[in-house]
N, C-alpha and C. Protein backbone atom coordinates (compact mmCIF):
# COMPACT_ATOMS: atom_id res chain seq x y z
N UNK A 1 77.41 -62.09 97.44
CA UNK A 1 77.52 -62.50 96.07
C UNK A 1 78.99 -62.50 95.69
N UNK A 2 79.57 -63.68 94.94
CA UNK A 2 81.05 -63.83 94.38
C UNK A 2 80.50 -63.26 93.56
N UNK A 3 81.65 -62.28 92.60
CA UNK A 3 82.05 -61.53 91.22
C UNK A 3 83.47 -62.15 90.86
N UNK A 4 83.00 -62.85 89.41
CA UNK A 4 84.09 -63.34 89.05
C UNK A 4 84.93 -62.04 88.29
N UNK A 5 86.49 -62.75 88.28
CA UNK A 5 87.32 -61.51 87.91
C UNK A 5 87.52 -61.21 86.66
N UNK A 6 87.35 -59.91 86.55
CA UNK A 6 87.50 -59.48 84.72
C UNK A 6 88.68 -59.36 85.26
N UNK A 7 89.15 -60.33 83.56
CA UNK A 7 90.05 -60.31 83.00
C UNK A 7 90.47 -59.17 82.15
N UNK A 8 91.98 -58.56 82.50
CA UNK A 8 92.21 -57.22 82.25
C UNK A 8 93.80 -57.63 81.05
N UNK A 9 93.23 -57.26 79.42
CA UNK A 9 94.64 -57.48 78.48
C UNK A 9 95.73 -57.06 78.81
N UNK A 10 96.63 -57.73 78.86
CA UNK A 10 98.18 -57.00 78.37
C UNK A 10 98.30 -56.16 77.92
N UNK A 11 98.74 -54.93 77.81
CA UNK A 11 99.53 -54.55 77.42
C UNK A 11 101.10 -54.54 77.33
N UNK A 12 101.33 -54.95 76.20
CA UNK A 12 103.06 -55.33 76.21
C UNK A 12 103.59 -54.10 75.44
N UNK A 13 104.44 -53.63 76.47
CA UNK A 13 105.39 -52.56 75.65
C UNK A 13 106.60 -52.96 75.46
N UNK A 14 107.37 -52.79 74.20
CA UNK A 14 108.62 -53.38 73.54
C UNK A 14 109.57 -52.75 75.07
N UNK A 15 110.32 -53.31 75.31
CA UNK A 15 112.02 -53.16 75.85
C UNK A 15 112.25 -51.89 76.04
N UNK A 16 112.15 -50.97 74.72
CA UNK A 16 112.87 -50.10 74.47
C UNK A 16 111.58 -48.68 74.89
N UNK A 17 110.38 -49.10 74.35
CA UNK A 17 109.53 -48.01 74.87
C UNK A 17 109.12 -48.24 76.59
N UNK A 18 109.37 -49.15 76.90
CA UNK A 18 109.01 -49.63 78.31
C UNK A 18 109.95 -48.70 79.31
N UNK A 19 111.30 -48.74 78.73
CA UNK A 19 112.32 -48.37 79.49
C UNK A 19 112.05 -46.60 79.52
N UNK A 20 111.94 -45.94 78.27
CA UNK A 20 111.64 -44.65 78.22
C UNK A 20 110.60 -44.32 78.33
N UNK A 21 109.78 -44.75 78.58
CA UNK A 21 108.30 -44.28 78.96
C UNK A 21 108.77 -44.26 80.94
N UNK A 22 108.96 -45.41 81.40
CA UNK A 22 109.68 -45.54 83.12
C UNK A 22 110.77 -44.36 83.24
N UNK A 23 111.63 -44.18 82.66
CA UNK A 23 112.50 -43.08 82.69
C UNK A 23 111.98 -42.28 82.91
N UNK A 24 111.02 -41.72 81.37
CA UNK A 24 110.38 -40.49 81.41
C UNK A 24 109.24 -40.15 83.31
N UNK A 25 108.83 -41.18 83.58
CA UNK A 25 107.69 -41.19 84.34
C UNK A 25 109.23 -40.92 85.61
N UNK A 26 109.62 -42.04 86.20
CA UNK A 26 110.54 -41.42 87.19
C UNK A 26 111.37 -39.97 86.96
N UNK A 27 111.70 -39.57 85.96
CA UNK A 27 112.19 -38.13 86.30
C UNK A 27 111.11 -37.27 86.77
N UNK A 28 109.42 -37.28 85.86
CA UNK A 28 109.04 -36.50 86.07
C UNK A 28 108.39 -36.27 87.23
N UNK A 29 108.88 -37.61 88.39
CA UNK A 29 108.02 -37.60 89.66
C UNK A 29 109.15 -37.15 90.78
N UNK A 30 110.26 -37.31 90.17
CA UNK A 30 111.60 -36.00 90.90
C UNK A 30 111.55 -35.02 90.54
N UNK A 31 111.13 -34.40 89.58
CA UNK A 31 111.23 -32.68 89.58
C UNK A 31 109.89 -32.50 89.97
N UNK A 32 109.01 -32.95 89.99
CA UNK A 32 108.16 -33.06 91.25
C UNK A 32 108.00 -33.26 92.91
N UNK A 33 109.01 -33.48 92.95
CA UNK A 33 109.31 -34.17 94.35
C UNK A 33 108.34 -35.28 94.54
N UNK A 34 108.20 -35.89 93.95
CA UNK A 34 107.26 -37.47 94.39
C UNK A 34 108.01 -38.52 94.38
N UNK A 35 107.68 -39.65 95.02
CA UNK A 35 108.17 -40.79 95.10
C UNK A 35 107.73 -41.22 93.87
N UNK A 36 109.17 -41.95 93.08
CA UNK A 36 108.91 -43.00 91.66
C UNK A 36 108.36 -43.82 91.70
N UNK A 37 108.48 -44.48 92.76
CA UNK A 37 108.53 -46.22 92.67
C UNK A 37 106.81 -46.63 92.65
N UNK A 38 105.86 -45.87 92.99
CA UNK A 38 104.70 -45.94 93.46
C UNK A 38 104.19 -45.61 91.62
N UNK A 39 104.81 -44.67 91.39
CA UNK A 39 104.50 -43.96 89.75
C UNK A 39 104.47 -45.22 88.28
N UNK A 40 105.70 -45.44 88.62
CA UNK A 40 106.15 -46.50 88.39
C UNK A 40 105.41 -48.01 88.35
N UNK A 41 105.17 -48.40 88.94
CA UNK A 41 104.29 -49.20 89.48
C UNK A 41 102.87 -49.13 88.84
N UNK A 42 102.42 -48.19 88.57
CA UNK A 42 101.30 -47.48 88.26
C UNK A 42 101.41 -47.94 86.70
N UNK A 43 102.37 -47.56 86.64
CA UNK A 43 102.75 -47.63 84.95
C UNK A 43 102.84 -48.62 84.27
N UNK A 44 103.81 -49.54 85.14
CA UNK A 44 104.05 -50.85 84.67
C UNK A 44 102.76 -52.00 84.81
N UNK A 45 102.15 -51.86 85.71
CA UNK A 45 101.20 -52.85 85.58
C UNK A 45 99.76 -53.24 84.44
N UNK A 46 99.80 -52.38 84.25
CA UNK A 46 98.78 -52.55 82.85
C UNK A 46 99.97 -53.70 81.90
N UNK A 47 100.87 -53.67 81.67
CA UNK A 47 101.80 -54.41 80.79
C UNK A 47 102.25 -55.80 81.69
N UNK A 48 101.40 -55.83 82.87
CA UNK A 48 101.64 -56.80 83.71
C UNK A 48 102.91 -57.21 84.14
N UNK A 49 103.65 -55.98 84.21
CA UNK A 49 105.68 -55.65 84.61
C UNK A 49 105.14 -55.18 86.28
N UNK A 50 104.70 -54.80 86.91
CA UNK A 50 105.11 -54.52 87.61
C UNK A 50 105.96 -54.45 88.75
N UNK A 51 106.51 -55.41 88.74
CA UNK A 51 107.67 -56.15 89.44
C UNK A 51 108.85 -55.12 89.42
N UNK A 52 108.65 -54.77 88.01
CA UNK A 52 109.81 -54.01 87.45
C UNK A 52 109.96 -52.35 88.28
N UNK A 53 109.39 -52.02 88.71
CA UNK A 53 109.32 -50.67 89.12
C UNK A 53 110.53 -50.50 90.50
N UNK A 54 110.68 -51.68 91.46
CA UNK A 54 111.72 -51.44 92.39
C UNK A 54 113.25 -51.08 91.44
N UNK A 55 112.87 -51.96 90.52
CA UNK A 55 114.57 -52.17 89.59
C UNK A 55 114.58 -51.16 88.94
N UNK A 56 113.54 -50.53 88.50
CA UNK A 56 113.92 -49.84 87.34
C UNK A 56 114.15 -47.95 88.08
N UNK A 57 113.40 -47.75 89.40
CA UNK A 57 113.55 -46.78 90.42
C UNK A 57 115.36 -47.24 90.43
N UNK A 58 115.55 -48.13 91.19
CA UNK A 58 117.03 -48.41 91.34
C UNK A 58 118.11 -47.92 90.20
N UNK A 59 117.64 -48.51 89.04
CA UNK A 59 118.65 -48.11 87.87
C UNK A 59 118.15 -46.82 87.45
N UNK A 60 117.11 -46.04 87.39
CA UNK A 60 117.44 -45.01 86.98
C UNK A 60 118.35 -43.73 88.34
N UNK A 61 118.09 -44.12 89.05
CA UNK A 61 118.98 -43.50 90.07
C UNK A 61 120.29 -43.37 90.54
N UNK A 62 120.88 -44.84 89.85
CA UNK A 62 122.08 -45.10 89.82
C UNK A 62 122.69 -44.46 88.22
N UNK A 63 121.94 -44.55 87.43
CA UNK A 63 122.88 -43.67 86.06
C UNK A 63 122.77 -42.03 86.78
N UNK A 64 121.28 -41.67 87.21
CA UNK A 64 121.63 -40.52 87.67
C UNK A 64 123.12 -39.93 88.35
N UNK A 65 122.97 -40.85 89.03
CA UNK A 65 124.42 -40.60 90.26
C UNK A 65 125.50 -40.69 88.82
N UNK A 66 125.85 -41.67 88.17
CA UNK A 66 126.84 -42.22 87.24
C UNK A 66 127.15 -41.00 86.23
N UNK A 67 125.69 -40.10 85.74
CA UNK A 67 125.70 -38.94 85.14
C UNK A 67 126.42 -38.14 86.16
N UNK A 68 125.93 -37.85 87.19
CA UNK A 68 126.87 -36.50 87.83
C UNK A 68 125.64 -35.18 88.14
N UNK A 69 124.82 -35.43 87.20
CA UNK A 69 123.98 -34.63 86.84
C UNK A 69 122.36 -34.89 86.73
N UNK A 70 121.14 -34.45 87.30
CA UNK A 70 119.79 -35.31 86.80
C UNK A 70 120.47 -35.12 84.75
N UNK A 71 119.45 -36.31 84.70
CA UNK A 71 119.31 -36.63 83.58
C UNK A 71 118.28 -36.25 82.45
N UNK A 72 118.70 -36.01 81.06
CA UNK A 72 117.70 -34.72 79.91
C UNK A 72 116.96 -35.33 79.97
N UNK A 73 115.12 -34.90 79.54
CA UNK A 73 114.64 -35.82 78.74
C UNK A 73 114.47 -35.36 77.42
N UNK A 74 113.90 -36.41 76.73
CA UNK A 74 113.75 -36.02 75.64
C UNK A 74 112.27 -35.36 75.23
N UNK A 75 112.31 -34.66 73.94
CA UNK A 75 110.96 -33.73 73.85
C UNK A 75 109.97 -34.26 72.70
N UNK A 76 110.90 -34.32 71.86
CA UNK A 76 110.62 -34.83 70.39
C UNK A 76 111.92 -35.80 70.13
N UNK A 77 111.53 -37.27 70.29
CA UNK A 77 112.67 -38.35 69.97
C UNK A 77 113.41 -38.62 71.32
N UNK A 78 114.72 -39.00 71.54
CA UNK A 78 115.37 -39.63 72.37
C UNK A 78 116.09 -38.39 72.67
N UNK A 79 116.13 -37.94 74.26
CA UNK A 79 117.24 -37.00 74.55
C UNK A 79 118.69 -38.22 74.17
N UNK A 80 120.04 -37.39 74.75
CA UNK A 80 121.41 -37.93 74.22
C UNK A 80 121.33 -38.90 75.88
N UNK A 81 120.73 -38.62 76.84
CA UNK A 81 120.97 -39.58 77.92
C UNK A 81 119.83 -40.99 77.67
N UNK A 82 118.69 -40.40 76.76
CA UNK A 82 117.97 -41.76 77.27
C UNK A 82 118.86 -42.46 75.76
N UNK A 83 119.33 -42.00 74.95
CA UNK A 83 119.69 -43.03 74.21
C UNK A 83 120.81 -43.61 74.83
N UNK A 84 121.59 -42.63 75.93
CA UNK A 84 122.29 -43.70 76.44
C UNK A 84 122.14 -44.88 77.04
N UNK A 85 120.80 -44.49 78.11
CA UNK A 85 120.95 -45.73 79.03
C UNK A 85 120.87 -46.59 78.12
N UNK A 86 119.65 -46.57 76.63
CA UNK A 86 119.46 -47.79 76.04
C UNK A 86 120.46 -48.48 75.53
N UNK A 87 121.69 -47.83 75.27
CA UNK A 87 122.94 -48.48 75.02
C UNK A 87 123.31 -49.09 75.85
N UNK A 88 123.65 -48.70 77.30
CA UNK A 88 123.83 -49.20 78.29
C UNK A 88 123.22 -50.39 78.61
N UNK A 89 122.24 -50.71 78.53
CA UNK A 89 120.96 -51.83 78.36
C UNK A 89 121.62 -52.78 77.67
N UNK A 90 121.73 -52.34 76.57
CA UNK A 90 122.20 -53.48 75.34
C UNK A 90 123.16 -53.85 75.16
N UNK A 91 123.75 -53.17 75.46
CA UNK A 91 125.65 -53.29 75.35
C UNK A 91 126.70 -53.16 76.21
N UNK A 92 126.17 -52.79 77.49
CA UNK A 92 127.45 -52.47 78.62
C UNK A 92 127.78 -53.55 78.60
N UNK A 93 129.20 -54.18 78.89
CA UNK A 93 129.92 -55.62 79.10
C UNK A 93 129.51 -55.10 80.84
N UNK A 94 129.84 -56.36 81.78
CA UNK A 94 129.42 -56.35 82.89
C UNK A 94 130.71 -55.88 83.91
N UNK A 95 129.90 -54.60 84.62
CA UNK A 95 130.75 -53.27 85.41
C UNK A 95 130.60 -53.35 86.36
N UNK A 96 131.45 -53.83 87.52
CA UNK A 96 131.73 -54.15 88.97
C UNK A 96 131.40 -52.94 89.57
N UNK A 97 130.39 -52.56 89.70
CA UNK A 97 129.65 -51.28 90.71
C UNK A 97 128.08 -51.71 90.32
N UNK A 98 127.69 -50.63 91.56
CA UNK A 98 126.18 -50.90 91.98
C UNK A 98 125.39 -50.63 90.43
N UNK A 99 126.25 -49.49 89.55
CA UNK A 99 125.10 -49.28 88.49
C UNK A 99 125.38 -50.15 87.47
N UNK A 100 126.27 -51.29 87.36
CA UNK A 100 126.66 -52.40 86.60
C UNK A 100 125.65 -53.17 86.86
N UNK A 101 125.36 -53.59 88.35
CA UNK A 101 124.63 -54.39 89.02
C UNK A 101 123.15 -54.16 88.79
N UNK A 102 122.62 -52.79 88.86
CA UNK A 102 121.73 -52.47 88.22
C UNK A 102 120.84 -52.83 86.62
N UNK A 103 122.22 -52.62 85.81
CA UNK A 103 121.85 -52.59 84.27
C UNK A 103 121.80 -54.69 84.27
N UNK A 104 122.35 -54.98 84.80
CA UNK A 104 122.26 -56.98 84.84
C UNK A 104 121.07 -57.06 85.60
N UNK A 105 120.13 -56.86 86.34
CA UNK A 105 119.10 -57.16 87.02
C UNK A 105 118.21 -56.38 85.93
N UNK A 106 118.14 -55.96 85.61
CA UNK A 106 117.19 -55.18 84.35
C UNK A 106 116.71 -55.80 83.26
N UNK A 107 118.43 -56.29 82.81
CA UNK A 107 118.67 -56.85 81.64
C UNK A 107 117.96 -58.17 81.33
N UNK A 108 118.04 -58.95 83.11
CA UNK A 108 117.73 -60.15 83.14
C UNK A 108 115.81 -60.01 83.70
N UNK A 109 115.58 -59.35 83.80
CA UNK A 109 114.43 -58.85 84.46
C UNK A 109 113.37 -58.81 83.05
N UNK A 110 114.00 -57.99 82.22
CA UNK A 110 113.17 -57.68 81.07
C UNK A 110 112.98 -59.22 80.35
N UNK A 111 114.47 -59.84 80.17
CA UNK A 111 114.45 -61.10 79.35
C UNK A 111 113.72 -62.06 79.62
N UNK A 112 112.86 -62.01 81.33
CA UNK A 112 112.37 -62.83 81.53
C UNK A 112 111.22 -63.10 81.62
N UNK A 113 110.54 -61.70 80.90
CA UNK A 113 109.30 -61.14 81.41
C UNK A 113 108.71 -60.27 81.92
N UNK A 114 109.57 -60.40 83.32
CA UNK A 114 109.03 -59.82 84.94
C UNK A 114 108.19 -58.29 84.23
């Protein structure tokens, strides 16, 4: 017997909760010791992003490194790093290193859908 396919809604999460909700989910699968990208993935696809999970594993790893330090989260509201990256997102002019390269594949990633 064929079963035709349920159709499963979108969920669309804005830019900005997309990015900190992925943040939040990749840190918490490093102080776990788990692999992100699989977490990730997990996450994004209900919003039908999942594409996004190699890039967004990539860029949060690269601000990591760029921090010096893992990165806060936040508890109640935006820690001072995730409001950074979102600055970073929105406003970095374009930065000849891998985490420049990062925040432009993101940038263009989100704008396009993916």
């Amino acid at each position: 017997m064929i079963h035709t396919a349920i159709e499963m809604p979108a969920v669309r999460l804005s830019g900005a909760v997309l990015i900190i909700e992925a943040f939040r989910c990749w840190r918490r699968a490093h102080l776990a010791g788990l692999a992100a990208a699989p977490r990730l993935y997990r996450l994004l696809a209900p919003s039908r992003r999942p594409m996004l999970a190699p890039a967004l594993d990539s860029l949060m790893r690269l601000f990591e490194d760029s921090l010096g330090r893992p990165p806060a989260l936040g508890t109640k509201g935006l820690s001072a790093d995730e409001a950074l990256l979102l600055d970073l997102l929105d406003t970095a002019a374009d930065i000849a290193t891998p985490f420049g390269s990062a925040l432009r594949s993101t940038r263009v990633m989100m704008a396009e859908g993916v």
